[in-house]
Each structure stands twice: as structure tokens, then as C-alpha cells.
C-alpha atoms as a PDB file:
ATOM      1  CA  UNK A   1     -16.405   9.209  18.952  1.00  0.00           C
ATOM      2  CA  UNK A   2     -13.294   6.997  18.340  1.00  0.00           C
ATOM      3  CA  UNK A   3     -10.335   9.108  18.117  1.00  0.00           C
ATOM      4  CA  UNK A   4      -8.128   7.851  15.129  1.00  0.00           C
ATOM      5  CA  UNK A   5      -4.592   8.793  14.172  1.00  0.00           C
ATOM      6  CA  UNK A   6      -3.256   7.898  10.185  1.00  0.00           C
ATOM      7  CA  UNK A   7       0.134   8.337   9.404  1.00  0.00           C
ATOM      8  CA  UNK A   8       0.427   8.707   5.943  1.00  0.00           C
ATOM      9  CA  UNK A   9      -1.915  10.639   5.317  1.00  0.00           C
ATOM     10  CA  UNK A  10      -1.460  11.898   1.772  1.00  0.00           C
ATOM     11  CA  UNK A  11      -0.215   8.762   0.730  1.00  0.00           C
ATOM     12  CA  UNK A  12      -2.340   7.048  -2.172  1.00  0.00           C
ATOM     13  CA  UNK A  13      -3.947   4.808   0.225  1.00  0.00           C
ATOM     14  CA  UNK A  14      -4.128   7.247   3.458  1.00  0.00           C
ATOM     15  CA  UNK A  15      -5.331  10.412   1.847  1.00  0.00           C
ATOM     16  CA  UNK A  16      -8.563   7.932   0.396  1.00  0.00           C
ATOM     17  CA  UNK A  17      -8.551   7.372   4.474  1.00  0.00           C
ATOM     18  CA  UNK A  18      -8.533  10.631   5.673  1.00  0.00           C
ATOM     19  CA  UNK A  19     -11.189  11.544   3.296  1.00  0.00           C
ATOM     20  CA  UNK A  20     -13.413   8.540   4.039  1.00  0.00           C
ATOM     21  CA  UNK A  21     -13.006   9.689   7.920  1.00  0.00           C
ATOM     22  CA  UNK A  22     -13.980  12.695   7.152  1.00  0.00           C
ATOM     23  CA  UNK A  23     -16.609  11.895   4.943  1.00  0.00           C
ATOM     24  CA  UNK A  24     -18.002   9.975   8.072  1.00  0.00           C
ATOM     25  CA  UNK A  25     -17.799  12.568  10.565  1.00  0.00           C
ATOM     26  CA  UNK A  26     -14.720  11.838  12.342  1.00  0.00           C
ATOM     27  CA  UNK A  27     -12.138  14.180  13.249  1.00  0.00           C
ATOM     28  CA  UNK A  28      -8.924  12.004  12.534  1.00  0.00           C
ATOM     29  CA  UNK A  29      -5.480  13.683  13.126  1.00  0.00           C
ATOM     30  CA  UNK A  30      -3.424  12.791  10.434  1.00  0.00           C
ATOM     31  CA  UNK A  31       0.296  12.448  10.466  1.00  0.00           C
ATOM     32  CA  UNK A  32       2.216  13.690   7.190  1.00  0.00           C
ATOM     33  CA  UNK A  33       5.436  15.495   6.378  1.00  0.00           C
ATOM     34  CA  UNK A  34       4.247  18.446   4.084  1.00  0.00           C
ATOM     35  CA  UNK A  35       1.706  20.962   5.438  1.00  0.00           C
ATOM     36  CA  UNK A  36       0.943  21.934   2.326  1.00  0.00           C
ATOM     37  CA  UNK A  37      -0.171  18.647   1.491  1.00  0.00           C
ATOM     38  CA  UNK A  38      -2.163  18.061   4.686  1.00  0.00           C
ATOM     39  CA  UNK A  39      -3.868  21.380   4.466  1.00  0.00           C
ATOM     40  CA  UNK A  40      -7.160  20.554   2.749  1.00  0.00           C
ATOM     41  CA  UNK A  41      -7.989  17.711   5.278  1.00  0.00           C
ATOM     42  CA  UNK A  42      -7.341  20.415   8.047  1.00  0.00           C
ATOM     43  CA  UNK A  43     -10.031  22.650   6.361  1.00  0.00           C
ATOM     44  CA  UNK A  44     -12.798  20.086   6.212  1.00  0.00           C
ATOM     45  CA  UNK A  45     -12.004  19.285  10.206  1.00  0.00           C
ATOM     46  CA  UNK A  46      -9.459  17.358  10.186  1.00  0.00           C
ATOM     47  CA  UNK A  47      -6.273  17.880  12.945  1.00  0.00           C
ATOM     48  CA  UNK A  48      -2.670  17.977  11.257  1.00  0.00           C
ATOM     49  CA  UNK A  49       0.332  17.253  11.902  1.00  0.00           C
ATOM     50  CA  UNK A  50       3.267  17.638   9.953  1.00  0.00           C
ATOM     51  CA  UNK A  51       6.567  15.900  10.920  1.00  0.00           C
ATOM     52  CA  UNK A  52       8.312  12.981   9.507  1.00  0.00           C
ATOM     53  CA  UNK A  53       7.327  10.021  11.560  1.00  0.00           C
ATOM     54  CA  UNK A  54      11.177   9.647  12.163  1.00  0.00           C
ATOM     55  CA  UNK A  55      10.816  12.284  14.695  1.00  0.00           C
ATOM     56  CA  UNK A  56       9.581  10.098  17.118  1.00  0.00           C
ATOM     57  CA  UNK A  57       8.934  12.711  20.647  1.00  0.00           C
ATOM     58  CA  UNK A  58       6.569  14.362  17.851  1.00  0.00           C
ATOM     59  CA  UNK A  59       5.045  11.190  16.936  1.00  0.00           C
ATOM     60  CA  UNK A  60       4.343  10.131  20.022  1.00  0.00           C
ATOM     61  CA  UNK A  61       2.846  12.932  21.176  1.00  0.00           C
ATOM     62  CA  UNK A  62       0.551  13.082  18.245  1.00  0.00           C
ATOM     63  CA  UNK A  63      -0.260   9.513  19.083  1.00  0.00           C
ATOM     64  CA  UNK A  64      -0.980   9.889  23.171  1.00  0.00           C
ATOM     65  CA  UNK A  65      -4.902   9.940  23.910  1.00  0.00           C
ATOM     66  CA  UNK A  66      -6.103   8.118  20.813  1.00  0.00           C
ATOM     67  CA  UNK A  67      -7.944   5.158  21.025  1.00  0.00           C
ATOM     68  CA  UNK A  68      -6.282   3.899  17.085  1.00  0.00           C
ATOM     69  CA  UNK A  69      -3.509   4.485  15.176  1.00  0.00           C
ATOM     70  CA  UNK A  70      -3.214   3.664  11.418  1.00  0.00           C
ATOM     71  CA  UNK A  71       0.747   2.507  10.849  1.00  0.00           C
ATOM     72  CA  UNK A  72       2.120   1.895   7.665  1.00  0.00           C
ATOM     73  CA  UNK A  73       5.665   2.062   5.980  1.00  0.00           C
ATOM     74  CA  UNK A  74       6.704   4.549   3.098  1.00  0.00           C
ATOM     75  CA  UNK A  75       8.469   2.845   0.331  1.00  0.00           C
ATOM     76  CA  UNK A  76      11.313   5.015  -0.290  1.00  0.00           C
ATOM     77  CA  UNK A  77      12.598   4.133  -3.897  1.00  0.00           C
ATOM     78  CA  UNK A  78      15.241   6.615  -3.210  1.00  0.00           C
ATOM     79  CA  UNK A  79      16.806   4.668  -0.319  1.00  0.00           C
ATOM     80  CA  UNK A  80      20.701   3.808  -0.669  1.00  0.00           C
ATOM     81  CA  UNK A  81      19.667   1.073   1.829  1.00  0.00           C
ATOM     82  CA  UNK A  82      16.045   0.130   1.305  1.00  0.00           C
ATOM     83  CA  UNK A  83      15.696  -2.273   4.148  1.00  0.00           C
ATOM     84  CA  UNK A  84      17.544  -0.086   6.724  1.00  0.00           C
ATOM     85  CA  UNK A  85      15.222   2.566   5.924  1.00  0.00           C
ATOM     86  CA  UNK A  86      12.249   0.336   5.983  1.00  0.00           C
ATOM     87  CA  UNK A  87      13.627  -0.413   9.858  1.00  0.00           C
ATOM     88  CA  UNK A  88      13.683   3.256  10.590  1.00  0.00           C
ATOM     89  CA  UNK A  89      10.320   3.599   9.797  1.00  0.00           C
ATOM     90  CA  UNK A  90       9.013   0.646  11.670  1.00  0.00           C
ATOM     91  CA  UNK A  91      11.244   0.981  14.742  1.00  0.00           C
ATOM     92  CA  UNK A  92       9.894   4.845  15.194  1.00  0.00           C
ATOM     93  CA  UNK A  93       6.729   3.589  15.099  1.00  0.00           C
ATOM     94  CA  UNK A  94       7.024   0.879  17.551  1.00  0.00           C
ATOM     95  CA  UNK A  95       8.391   3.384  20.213  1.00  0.00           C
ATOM     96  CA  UNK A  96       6.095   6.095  19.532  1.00  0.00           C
ATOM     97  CA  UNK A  97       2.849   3.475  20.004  1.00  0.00           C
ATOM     98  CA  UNK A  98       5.086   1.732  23.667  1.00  0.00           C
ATOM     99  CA  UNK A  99       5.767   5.438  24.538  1.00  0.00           C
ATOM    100  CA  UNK A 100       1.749   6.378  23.865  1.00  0.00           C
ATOM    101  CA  UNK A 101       0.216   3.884  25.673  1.00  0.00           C
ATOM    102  CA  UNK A 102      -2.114   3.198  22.370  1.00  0.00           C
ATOM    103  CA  UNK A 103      -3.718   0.018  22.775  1.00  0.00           C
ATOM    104  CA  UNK A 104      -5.177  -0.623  19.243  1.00  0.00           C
ATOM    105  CA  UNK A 105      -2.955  -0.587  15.845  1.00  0.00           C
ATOM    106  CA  UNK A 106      -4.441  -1.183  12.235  1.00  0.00           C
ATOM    107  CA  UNK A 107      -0.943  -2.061  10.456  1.00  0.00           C
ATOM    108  CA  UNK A 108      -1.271  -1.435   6.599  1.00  0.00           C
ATOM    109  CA  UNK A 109       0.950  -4.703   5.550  1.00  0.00           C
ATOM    110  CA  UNK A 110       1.104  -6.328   2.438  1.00  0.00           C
ATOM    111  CA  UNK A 111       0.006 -10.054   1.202  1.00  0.00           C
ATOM    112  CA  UNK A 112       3.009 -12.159   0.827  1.00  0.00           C
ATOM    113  CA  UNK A 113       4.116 -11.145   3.875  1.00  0.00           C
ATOM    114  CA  UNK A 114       3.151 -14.674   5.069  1.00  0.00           C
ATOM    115  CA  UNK A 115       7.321 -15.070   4.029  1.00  0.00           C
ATOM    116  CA  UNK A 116       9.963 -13.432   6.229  1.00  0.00           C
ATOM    117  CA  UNK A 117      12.712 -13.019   3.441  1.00  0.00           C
ATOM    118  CA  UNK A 118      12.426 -13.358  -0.517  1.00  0.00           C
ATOM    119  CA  UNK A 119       9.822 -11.281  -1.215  1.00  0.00           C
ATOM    120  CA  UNK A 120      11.572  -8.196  -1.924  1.00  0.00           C
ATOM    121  CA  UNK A 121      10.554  -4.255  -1.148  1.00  0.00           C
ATOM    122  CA  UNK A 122       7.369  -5.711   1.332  1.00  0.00           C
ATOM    123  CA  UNK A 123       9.936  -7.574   3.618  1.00  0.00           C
ATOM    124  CA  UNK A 124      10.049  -4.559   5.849  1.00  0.00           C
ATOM    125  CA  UNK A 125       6.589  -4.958   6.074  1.00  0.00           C
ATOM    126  CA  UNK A 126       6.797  -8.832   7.292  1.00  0.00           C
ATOM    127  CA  UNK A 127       9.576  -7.469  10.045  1.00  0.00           C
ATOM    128  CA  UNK A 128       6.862  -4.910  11.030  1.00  0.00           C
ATOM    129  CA  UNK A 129       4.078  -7.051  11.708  1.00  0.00           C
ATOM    130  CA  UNK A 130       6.898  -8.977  14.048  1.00  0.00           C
ATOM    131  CA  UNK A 131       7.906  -5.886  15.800  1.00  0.00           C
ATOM    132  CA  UNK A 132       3.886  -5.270  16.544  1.00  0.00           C
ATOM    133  CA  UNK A 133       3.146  -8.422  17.401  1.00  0.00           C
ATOM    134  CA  UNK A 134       5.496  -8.458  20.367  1.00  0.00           C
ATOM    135  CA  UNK A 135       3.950  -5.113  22.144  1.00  0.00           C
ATOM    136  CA  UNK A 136       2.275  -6.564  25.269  1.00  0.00           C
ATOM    137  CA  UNK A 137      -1.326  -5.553  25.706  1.00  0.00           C
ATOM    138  CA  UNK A 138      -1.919  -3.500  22.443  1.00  0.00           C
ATOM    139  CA  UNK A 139      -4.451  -4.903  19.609  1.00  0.00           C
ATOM    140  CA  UNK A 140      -3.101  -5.215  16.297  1.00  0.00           C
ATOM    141  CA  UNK A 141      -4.871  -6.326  12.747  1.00  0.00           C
ATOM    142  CA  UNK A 142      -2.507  -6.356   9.953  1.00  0.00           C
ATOM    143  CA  UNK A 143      -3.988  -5.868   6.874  1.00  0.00           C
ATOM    144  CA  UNK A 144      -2.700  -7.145   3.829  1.00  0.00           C
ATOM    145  CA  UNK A 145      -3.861  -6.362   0.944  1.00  0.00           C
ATOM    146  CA  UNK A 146      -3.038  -7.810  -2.702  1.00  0.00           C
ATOM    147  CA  UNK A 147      -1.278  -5.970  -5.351  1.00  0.00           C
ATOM    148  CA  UNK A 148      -2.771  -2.794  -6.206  1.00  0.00           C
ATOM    149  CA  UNK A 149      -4.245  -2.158  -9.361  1.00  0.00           C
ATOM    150  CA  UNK A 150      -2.611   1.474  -9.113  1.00  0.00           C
ATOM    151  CA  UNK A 151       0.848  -0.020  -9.997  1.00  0.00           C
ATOM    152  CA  UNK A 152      -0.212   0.039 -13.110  1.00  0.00           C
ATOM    153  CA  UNK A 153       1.004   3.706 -13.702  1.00  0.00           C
ATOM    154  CA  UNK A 154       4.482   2.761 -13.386  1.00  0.00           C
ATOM    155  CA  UNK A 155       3.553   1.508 -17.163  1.00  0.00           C
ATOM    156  CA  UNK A 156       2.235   5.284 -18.013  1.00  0.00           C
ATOM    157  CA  UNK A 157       5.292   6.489 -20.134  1.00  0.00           C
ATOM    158  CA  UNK A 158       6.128   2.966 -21.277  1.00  0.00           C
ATOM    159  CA  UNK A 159       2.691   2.554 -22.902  1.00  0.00           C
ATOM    160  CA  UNK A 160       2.925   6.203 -23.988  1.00  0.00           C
ATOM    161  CA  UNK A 161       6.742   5.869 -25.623  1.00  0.00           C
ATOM    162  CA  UNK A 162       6.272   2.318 -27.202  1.00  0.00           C
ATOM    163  CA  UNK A 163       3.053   0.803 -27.124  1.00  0.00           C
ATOM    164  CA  UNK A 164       3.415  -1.885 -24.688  1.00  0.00           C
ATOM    165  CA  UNK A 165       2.960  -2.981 -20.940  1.00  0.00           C
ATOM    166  CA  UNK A 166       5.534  -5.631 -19.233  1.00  0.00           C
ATOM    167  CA  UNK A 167       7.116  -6.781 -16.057  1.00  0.00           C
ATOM    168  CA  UNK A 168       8.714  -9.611 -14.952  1.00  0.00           C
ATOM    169  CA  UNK A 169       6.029 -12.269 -14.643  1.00  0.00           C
ATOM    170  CA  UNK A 170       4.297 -14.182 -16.445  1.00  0.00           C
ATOM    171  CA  UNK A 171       1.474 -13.187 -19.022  1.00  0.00           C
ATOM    172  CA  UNK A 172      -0.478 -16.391 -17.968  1.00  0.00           C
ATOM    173  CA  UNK A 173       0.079 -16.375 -14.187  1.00  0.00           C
ATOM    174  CA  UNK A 174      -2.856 -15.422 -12.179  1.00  0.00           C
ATOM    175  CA  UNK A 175      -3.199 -13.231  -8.828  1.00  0.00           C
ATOM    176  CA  UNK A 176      -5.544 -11.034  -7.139  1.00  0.00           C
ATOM    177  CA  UNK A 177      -5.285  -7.531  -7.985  1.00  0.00           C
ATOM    178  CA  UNK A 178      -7.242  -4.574  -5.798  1.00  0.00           C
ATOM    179  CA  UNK A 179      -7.612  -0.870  -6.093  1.00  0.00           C
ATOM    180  CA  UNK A 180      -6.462   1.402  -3.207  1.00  0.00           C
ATOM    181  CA  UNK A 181     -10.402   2.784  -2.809  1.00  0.00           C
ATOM    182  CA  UNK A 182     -11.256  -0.669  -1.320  1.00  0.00           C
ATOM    183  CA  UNK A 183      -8.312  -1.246   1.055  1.00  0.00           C
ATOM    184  CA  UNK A 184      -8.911   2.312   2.258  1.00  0.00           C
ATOM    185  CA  UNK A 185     -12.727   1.467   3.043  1.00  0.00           C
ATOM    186  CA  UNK A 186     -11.740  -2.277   5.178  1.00  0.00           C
ATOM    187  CA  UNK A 187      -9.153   0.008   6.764  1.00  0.00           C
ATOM    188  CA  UNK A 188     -11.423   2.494   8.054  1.00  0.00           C
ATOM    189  CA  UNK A 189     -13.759  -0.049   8.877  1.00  0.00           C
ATOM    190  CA  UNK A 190     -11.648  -2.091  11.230  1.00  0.00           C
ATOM    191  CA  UNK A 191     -10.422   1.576  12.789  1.00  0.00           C
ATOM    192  CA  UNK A 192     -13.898   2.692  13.750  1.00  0.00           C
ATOM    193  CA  UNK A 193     -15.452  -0.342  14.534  1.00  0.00           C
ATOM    194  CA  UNK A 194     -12.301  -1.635  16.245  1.00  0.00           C
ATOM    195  CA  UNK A 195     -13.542  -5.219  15.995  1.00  0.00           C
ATOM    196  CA  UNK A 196     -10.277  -7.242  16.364  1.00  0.00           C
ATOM    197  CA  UNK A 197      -8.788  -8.273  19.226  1.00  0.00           C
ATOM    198  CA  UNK A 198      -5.131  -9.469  20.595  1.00  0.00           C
ATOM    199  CA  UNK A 199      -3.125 -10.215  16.737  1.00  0.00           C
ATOM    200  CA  UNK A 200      -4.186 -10.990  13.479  1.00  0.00           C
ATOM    201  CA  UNK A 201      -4.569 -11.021  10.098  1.00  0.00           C
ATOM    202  CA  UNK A 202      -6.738  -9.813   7.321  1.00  0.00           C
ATOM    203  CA  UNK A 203      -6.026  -9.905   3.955  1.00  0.00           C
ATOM    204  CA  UNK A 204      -7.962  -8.245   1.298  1.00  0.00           C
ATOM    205  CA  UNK A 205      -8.085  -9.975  -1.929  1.00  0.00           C
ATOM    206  CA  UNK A 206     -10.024  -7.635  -4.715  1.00  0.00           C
ATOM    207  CA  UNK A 207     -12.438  -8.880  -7.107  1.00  0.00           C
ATOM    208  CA  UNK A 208     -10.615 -12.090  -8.502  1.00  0.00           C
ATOM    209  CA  UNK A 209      -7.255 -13.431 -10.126  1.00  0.00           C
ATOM    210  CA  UNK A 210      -6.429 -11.560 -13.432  1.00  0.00           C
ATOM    211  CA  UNK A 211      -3.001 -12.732 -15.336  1.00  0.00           C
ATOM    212  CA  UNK A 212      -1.205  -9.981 -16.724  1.00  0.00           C
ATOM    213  CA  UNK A 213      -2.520 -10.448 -20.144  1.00  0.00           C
ATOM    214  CA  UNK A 214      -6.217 -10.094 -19.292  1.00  0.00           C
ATOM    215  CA  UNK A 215      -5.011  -6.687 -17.579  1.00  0.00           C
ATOM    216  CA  UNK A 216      -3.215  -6.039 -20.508  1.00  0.00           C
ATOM    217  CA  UNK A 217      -5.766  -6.356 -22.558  1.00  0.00           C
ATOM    218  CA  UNK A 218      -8.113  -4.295 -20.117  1.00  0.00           C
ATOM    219  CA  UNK A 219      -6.175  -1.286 -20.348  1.00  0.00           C
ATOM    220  CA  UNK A 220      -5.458  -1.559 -24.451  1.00  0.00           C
ATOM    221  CA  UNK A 221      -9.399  -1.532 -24.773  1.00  0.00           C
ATOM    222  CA  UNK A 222      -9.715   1.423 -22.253  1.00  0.00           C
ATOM    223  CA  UNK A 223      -7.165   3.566 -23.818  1.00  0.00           C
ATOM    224  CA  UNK A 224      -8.241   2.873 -27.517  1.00  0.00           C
ATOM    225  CA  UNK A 225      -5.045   0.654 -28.365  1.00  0.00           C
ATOM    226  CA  UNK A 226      -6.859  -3.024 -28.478  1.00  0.00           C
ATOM    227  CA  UNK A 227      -3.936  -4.895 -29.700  1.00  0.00           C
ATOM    228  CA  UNK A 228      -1.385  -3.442 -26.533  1.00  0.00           C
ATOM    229  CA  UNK A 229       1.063  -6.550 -26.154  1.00  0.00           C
ATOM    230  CA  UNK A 230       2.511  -7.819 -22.690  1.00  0.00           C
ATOM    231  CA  UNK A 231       5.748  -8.597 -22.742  1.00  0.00           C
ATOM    232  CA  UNK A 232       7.732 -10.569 -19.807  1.00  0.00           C
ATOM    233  CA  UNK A 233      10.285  -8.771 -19.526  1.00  0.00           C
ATOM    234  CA  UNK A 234      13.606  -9.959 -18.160  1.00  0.00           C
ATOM    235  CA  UNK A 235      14.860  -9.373 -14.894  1.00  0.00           C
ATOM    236  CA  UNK A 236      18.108  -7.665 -15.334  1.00  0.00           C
ATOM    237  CA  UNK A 237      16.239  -5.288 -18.295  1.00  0.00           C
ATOM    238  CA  UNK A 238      13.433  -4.640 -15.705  1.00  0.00           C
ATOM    239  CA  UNK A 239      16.024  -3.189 -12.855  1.00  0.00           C
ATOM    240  CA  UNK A 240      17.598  -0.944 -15.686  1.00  0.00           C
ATOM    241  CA  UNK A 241      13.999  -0.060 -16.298  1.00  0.00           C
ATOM    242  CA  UNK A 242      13.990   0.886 -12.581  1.00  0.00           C
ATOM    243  CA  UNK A 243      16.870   2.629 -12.135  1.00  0.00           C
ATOM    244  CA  UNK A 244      16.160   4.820 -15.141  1.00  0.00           C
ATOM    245  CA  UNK A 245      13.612   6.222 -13.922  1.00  0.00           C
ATOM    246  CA  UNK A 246      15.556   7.751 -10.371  1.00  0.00           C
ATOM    247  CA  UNK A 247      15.490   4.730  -7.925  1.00  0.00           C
ATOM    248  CA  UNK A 248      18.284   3.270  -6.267  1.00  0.00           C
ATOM    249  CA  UNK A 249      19.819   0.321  -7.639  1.00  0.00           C
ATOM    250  CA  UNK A 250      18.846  -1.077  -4.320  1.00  0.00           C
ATOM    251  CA  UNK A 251      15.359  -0.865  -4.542  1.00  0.00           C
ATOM    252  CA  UNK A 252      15.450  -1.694  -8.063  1.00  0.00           C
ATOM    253  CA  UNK A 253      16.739  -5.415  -6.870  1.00  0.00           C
ATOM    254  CA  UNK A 254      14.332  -5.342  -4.226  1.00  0.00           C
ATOM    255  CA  UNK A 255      11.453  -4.419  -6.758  1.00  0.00           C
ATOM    256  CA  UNK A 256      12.414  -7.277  -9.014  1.00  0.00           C
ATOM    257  CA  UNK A 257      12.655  -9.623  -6.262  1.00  0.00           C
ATOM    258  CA  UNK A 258       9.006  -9.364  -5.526  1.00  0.00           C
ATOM    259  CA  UNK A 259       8.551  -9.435  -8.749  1.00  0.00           C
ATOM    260  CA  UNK A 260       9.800 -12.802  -9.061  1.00  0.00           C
ATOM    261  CA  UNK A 261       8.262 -14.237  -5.920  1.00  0.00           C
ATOM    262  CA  UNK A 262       5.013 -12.804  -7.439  1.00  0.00           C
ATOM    263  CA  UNK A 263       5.504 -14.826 -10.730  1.00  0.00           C
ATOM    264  CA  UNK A 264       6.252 -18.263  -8.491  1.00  0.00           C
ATOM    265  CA  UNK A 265       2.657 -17.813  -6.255  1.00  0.00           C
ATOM    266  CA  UNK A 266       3.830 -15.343  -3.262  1.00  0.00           C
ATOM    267  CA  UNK A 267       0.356 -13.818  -3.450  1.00  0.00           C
ATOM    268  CA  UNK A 268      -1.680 -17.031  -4.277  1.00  0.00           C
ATOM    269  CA  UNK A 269      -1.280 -18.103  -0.858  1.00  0.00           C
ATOM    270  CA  UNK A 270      -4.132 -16.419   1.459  1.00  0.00           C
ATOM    271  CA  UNK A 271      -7.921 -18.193   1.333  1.00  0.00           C
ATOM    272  CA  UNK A 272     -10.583 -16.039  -0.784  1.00  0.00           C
ATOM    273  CA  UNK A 273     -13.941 -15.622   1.215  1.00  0.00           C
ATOM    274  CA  UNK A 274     -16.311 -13.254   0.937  1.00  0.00           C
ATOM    275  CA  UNK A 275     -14.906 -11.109   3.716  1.00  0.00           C
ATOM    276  CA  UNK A 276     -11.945 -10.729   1.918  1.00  0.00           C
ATOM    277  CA  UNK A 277     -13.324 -10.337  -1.229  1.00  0.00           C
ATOM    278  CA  UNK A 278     -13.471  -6.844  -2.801  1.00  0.00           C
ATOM    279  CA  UNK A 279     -15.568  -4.748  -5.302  1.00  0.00           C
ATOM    280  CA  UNK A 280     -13.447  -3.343  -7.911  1.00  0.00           C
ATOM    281  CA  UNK A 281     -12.360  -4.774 -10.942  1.00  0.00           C
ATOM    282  CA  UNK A 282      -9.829  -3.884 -13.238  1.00  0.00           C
ATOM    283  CA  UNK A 283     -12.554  -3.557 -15.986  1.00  0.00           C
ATOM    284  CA  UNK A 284     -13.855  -0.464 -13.555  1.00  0.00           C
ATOM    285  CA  UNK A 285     -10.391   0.918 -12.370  1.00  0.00           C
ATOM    286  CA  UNK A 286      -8.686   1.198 -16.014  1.00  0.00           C
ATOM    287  CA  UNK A 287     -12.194   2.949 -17.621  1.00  0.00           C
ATOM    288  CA  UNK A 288     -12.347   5.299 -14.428  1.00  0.00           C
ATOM    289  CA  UNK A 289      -9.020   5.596 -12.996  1.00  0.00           C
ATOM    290  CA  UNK A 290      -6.380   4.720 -15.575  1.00  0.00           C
ATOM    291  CA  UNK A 291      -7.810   5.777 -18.712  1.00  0.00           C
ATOM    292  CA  UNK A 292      -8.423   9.104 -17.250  1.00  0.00           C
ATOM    293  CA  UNK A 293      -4.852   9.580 -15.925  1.00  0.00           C
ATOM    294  CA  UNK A 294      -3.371   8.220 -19.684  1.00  0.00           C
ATOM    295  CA  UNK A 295      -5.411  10.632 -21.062  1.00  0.00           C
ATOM    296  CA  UNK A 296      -4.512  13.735 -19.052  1.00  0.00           C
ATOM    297  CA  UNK A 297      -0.878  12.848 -20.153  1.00  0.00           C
END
């Protein structure tokens, strides 16, 4: 049976993947900085290990005899320097897969990382997929899917406190939106099957394009407030928004940034085919997944 390493396990995407392993019959070992965390993977089977994948002699020893490793990079709202720390991440990585002689990588990466620069807190993402795709003789797919339907909680207090959602794009503009339990199913797919060959690119696309007021709208109805307004909000009051709420001022810029490219077609870029094309909808995600967590507030 494939041997598969995550890193990330807990994460809101990986911890869906570890479970979905599991679920399957695999034994992944799954890479994680709090035990505590990772323990209830390790008692259905699953082999932990809890470092921070900084500590890269640990990493890469976690990594040596598996046949796939699952990379990804943390977004660290707390970073002083978001972009150096994005580096840290991806350079550890990069040495720890040379060092283990893996020769297959499933990179989660982001659309819009088409773009090397302007496109904010995923352009440590974009500098990933060039670090991977100059490691002689390994396999990498980078996956990169759309803007998750999950980032919708940041709203959680702000729909609580005063009754309305907002960011800095447009109500009318469209892009895809996906939820995390799809991306983590393609990602487990293209780690067991291991069906991709020399580098590439997948991106994963969700359901269809929703503009922010149809979303809007979505979770008003699902929450029992069917007139909720979206408001664009602007940039400068969104990174106070940001910072409020503990992030550095650094990432705060970076956030907006994407926001931005977002609202001038950074994510309307990749071809939708039925590959690519996921299950979820936001009708489905805010009645099963939002409205619950609103509720439990």
C-alpha cells in the first residue's frame, strides 16, 4: 500500500485528509506540531509525528521511505514578516524532500498563483511551486484550488455584532468558490493513485462562480436573517478590520492585496472542465457547515 506523508495534518484541509486516508485504509504518517492535536488520528492507525516542519533533520526523517508527501504552507497571520516566513516554510520543505530521496510531491497551492507577485498572502505559494519545480527527478502536481467557502467564518462575529457580511470586492464580481471537503478528496486522490507525472497543474474550481451577493444572500437565508446586506468595504477599513482582530499589520496588507487582485479576475483565470469541477455548493456548505457553526456561537 502507498505510503503517504501529510504535513499539516490538523489543518482545516489536512485533518479532512488524514481522516479520508484513514477512512480508506491507509496508514498515513502525518506531520503536525501539537500531539495533542494529532492524537486521535494516531488511535484510529494513523503514525504521528509532532515537530514543526521547521525542524528540518526531523522532517526529513519522517519523510525518508515514503513513496508521497503532501506539502503545503501555514499561513501565519501572526508573522512580523509574512513572506519571510512563508520562505521558511517552503525552503524546509524543499530540503527535507532533496534530503529524502521522495520522488512524488502533491503541493497544496492556491489558484491565482498563475501570478508571481500581486496577489498577496498566496505569493509564497507561487515561489513554492518554483522551488518544486526545480527538484530533478521528483513528480510534483500542484493543486490549486479556488477560494474556500470556509473563509466565510472570518465574517462570524461581524454578522453576529452588526448584521452584515463585507470585504473588499465587489458584490457583483463573480469567482469560483469551493469547500475544503472537496479539495481534501482530489488531494487524496492524486496521493494514492499517484497519476501525475514530471510537473503540473491542477486546479480545482468548486461548483460554479457565485458574486459575493448571491453568497450573501445564501448565508442570510441559512441563518434566518434574509435581508443580510454586503457591503464593499474599503481597503484601508478592511486592514483595520484585520489587524483588530490579532494579525500583523503585515499580513493584513497582504490579505487585502489578494483581496484586490481577487476583485480585478486573479481567480477567473484557470479553464472549468469537468475534472476540475467540484460538488459542493454554497447553498449546501452555509445550511450544513456555516449555519451550524453561527449557531453554536
Amino acid at each position: 500500500m502507498t505510503k503517504i506523508v501529510v504535513i499539516g495534518a490538523t489543518g482545516k484541509v489536512g485533518s479532512k485528509v488524514s481522516n479520508l486516508l484513514l477512512e480508506q485504509g491507509y496508514k498515513p504518517t502525518l506531520i503536525a506540531r501539537s500531539e495533542e492535536n494529532l492524537l486521535p488520528f494516531k488511535q484510529k492507525g494513523a503514525e504521528i509525528v509532532a515537530i514543526s516542519m521547521l525542524e528540518k533533520d526531523k522532517l526529513t526523517a519522517a519523510l525518508k521511505g515514503a513513496d508521497v508527501v503532501i506539502t503545503l504552507i501555514f499561513s501565519n497571520h501572526l508573522a512580523e514578516d509574512f513572506f519571510a516566513d512563508q520562505r521558511q516554510q517552503a525552503d524546509a520543505q524543499i530540503e527535507a524532500i532533496k534530503k529524502s530521496a521522495i520522488k512524488n510531491v502533491v503541493n497544496i497551492s492556491s489558484n491565482g498563483c498563475h501570478v508571481a507577485r500581486g496577489n498577496g498572502v498566496i505569493q509564497g505559494l507561487s515561489e513554492m511551486e518554483e522551488k518544486l519545480n526545480q527538484l530533478p527527478g521528483v513528480n510534483v502536481i500542484h493543486l490549486r484550488p479556488t477560494f474556500y467557502m470556509e473563509n466565510t467564518f472570518y465574517a462570524l462575529g461581524l454578522i453576529k455584532q452588526q448584521s452584515i457580511y463585507g470585504l473588499p470586492i465587489n458584490g457583483e464580481k463573480k469567482f469560483p468558490f469551493i469547500a475544503t471537503c472537496d479539495v481534501a478528496k482530489v488531494i487524496v486522490e492524486k496521493a494514492t493513485k499517484l497519476n501525475f507525472k514530471g510537473k503540473s497543474v491542477f486546479p480545482i474550481l468548486g461548483p460554479k462562480e457565485y458574486n459575493l451577493n448571491e453568497v450573501t444572500a445564501a448565508i442570510g437565508a441559512s441563518i434566518g436573517k434574509e435581508n443580510l446586506p454586503y457591503i464593499q468595504f474599503p481597503v484601508s477599513d478592511f486592514i483595520r478590520g484585520v489587524t483588530r482582530t490579532g494579525s500583523s499589520p503585515d499580513f493584513a496588507g497582504k490579505f487585502a492585496e489578494l483581496m484586490v487582485a481577487i476583485d480585478n479576475g486573479l481567480l477567473n483565470t484557470h479553464k472549468r472542465t469537468t475534472e476540475n469541477t467540484t460538488a459542493t455548493t454554497v447553498e449546501d456548505f452555509v445550511a450544513n457547515v456555516f449555519a451550524p457553526a453561527y449557531n453554536s456561537q
